[in-house]
Protein backbone atom coordinates (compact mmCIF):
# COMPACT_ATOMS: atom_id res chain seq x y z
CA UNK A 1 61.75 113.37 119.36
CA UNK A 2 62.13 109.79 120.75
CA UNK A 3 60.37 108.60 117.51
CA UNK A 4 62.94 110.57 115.46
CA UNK A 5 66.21 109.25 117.18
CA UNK A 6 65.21 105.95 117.37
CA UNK A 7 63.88 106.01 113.17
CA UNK A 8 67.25 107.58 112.63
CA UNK A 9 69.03 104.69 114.33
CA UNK A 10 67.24 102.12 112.73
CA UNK A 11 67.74 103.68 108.78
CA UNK A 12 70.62 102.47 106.66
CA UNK A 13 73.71 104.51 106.71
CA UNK A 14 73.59 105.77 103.25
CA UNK A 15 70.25 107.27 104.06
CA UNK A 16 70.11 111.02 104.85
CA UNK A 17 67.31 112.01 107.30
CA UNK A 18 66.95 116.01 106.76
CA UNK A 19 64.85 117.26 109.82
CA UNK A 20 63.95 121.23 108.62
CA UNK A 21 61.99 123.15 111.62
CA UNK A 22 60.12 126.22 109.69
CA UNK A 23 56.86 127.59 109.75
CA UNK A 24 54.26 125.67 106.73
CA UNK A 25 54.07 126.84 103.78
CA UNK A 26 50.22 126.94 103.43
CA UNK A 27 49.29 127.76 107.62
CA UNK A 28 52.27 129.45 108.61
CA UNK A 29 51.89 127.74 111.67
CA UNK A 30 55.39 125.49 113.13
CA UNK A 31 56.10 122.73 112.33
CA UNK A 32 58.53 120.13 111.65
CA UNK A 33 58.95 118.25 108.46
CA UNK A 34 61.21 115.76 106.90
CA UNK A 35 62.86 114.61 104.23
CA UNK A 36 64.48 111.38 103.85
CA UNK A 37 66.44 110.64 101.30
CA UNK A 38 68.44 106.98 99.73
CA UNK A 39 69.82 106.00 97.00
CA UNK A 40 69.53 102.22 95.72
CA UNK A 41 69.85 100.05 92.30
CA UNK A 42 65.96 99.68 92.69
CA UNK A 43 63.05 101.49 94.20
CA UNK A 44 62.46 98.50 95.88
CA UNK A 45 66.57 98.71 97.98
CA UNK A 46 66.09 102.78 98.06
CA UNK A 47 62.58 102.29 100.06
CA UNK A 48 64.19 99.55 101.88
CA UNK A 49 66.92 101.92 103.48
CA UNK A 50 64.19 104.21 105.00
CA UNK A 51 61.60 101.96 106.19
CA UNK A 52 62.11 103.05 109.37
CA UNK A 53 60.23 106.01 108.94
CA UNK A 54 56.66 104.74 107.03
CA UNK A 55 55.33 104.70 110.57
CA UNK A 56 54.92 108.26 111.99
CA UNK A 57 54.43 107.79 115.65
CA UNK A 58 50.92 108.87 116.76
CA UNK A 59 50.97 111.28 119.42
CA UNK A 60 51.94 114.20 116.68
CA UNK A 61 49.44 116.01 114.88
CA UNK A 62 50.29 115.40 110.71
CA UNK A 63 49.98 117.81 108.52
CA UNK A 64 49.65 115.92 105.68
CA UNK A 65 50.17 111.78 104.73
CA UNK A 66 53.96 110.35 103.88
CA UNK A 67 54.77 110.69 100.40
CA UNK A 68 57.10 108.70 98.32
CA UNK A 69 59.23 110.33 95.25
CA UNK A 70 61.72 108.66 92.77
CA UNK A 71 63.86 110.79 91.10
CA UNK A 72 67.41 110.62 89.70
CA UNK A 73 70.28 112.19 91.77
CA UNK A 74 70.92 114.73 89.48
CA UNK A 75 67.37 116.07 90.49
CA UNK A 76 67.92 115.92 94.51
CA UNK A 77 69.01 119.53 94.11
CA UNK A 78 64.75 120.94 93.39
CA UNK A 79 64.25 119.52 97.03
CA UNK A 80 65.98 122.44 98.52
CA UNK A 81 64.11 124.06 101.64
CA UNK A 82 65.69 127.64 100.50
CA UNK A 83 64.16 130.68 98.87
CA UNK A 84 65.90 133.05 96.50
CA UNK A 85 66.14 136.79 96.87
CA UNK A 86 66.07 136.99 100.55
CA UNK A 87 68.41 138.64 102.98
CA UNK A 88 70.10 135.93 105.24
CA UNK A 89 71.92 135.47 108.58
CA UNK A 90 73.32 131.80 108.94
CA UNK A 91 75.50 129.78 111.09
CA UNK A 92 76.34 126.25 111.55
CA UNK A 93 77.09 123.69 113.99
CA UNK A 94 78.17 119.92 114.12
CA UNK A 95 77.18 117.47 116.79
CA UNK A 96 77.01 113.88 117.78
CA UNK A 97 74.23 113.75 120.33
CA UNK A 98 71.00 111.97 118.59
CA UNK A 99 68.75 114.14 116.44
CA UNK A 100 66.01 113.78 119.03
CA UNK A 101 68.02 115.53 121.65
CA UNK A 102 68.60 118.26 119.12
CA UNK A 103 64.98 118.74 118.39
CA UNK A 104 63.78 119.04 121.94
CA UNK A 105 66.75 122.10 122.54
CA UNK A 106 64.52 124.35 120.11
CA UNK A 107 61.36 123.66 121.35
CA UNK A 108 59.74 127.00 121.78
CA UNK A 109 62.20 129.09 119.83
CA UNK A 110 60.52 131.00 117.11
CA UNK A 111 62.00 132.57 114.23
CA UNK A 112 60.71 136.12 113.53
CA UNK A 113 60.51 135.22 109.91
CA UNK A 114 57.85 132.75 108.27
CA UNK A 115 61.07 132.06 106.13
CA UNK A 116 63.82 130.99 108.50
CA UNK A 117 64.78 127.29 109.30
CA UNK A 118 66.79 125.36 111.08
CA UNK A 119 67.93 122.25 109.33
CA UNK A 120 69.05 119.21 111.00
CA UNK A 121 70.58 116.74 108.93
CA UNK A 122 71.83 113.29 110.14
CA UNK A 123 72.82 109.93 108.04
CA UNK A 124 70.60 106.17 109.31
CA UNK A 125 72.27 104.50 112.28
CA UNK A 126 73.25 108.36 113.41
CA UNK A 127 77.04 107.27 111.22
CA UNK A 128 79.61 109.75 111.24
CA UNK A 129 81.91 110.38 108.26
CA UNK A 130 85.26 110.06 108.78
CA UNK A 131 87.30 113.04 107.78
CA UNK A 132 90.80 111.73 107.50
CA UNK A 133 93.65 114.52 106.90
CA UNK A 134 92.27 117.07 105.00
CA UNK A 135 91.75 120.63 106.16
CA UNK A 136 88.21 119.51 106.90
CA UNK A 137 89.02 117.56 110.06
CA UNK A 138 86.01 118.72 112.55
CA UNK A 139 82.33 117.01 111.78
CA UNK A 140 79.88 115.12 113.63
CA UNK A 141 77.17 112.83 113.26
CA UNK A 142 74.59 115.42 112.87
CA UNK A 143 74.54 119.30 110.96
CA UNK A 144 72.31 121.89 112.33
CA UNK A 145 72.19 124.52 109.99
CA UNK A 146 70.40 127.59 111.09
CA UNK A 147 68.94 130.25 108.11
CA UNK A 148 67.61 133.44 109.32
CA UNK A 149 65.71 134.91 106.24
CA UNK A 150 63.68 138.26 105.49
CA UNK A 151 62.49 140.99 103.20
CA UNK A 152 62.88 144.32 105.51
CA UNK A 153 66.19 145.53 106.12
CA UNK A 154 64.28 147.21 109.68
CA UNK A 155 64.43 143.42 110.64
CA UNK A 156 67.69 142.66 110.52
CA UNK A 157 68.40 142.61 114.08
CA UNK A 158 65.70 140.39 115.09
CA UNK A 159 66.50 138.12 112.89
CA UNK A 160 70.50 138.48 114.00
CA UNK A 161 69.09 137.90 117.26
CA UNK A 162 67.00 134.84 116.44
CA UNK A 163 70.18 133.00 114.84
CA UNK A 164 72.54 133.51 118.14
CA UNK A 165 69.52 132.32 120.40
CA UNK A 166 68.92 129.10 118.31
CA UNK A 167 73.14 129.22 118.45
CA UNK A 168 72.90 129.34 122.14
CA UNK A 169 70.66 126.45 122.33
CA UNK A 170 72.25 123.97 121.06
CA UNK A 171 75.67 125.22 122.15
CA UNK A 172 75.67 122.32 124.62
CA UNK A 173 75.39 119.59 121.76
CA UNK A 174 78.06 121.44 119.78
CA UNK A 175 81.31 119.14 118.35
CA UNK A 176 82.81 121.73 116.03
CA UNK A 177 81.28 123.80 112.96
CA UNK A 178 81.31 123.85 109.20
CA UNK A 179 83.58 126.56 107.94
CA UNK A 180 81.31 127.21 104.93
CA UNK A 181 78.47 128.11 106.83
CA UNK A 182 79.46 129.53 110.31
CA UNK A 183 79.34 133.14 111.29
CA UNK A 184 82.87 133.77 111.46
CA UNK A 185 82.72 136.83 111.84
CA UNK A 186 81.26 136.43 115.40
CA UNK A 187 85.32 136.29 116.78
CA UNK A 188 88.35 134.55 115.64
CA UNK A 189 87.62 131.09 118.03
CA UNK A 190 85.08 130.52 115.79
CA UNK A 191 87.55 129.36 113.64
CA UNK A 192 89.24 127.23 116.12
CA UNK A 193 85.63 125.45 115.98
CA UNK A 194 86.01 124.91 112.28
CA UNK A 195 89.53 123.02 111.84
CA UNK A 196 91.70 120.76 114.10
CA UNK A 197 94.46 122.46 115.46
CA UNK A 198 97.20 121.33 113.29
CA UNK A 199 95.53 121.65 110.15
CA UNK A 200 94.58 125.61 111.06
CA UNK A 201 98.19 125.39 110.96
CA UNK A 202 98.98 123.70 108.16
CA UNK A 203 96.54 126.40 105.93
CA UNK A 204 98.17 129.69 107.48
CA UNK A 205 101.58 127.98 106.76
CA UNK A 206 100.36 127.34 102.84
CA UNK A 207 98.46 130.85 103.11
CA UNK A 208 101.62 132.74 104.24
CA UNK A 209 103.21 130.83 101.26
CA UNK A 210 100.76 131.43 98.49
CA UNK A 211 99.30 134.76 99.65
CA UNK A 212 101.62 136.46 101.97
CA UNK A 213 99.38 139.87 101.12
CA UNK A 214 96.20 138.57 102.25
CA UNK A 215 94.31 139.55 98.90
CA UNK A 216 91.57 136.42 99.18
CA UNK A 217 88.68 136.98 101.12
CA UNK A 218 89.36 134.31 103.45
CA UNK A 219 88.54 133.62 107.10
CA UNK A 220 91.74 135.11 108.62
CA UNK A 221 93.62 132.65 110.22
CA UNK A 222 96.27 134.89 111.04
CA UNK A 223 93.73 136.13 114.00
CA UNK A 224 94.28 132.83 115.83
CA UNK A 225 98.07 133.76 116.12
């Protein structure tokens, strides 16, 4: 964890460091692997950006050597994490506290499903976008997005379960959340977590304007009345 914040810290800013805590693919066993990604006008500046992170510390066990991949952006998408034709619980949360810190919350926390995963995603020098005055006004340095999925529909409660523990954890990191992927339909604060206060008000004021029926399947923001 120590080795993660401080490889974080020392990457460019561009560069995203995606830290994805699942069980492996071949041994089903945990574990903890990452993907770091930058962009640059050579291979050369991209590998440049992530340096940081040639130089695994050695008290972990690998499961395998660092490998390198170039690849046009329009590719990055094939890198996904995610499986198709699973049932899924998700939420999401955003923080500023180093990725390290994050990591050691969910030691010991074990999904029920060989699929799930909890994502943390940071950018190098742990940078934080700045939002400006858009309806997206809550973020944080880091994303944790937690993905509960299964096959058996007789598992949906463990798997429920699993999400609101791994929730619970790292509740005491938590800056805010990301609209598009938190369970909002845990309570209406939840959306208070998702917007700034004045801009939850400025999109019920152009919602009660535009759709004074309610007939999108939106978050409803008229719960926060």
């Amino acid at each position: 964890a120590d080795w993660l914040t401080a490889a974080t810290a020392a990457a460019h800013p561009t560069a995203e460091i995606g830290c994805f805590l699942l069980a492996h693919p071949e041994s089903a066993a945990p574990a903890v692997i990452l993907r770091v990604s930058a962009c640059g006008e050579s291979e050369e500046d991209a590998r440049a950006k992530v340096a940081s992170f040639f130089s695994p510390p050695v008290a972990v066990e690998p499961l395998r050597g660092t490998t390198e991949e170039f690849l046009p952006f329009a590719e990055l998408h094939r890198l996904s994490p995610m499986p198709d034709g699973k049932r899924v619980a998700a939420d999401h949360l955003w923080s500023d506290a180093p990725l390290g810190d994050l990591l050691r919350a969910l030691q010991g926390i074990r999904a029920p499903s060989p699929h799930s995963t909890v994502d943390l995603v940071a950018f190098g020098g742990h940078s934080r976008v700045t939002l400006g005055d858009g309806a997206l006004t809550v973020g944080g340095g880091t994303g944790a997005g937690i993905y509960a999925l299964w096959d058996d529909p007789a598992d949906d409660a463990a798997n429920q379960s699993w999400v609101r523990r791994v929730d619970e954890a790292l509740a005491p990191f938590r800056a805010g959340r990301y609209v598009g992927e938190a369970d909002l339909a845990v309570g209406p604060e939840r959306r208070a977590e998702c917007f700034a206060p004045e801009a939850l008000e400025r999109l019920e004021t152009l919602r009660q304007h535009h759709d004074p029926d309610r007939r999108f399947a939106l978050p409803d923001l008229h719960a926060m009345d």
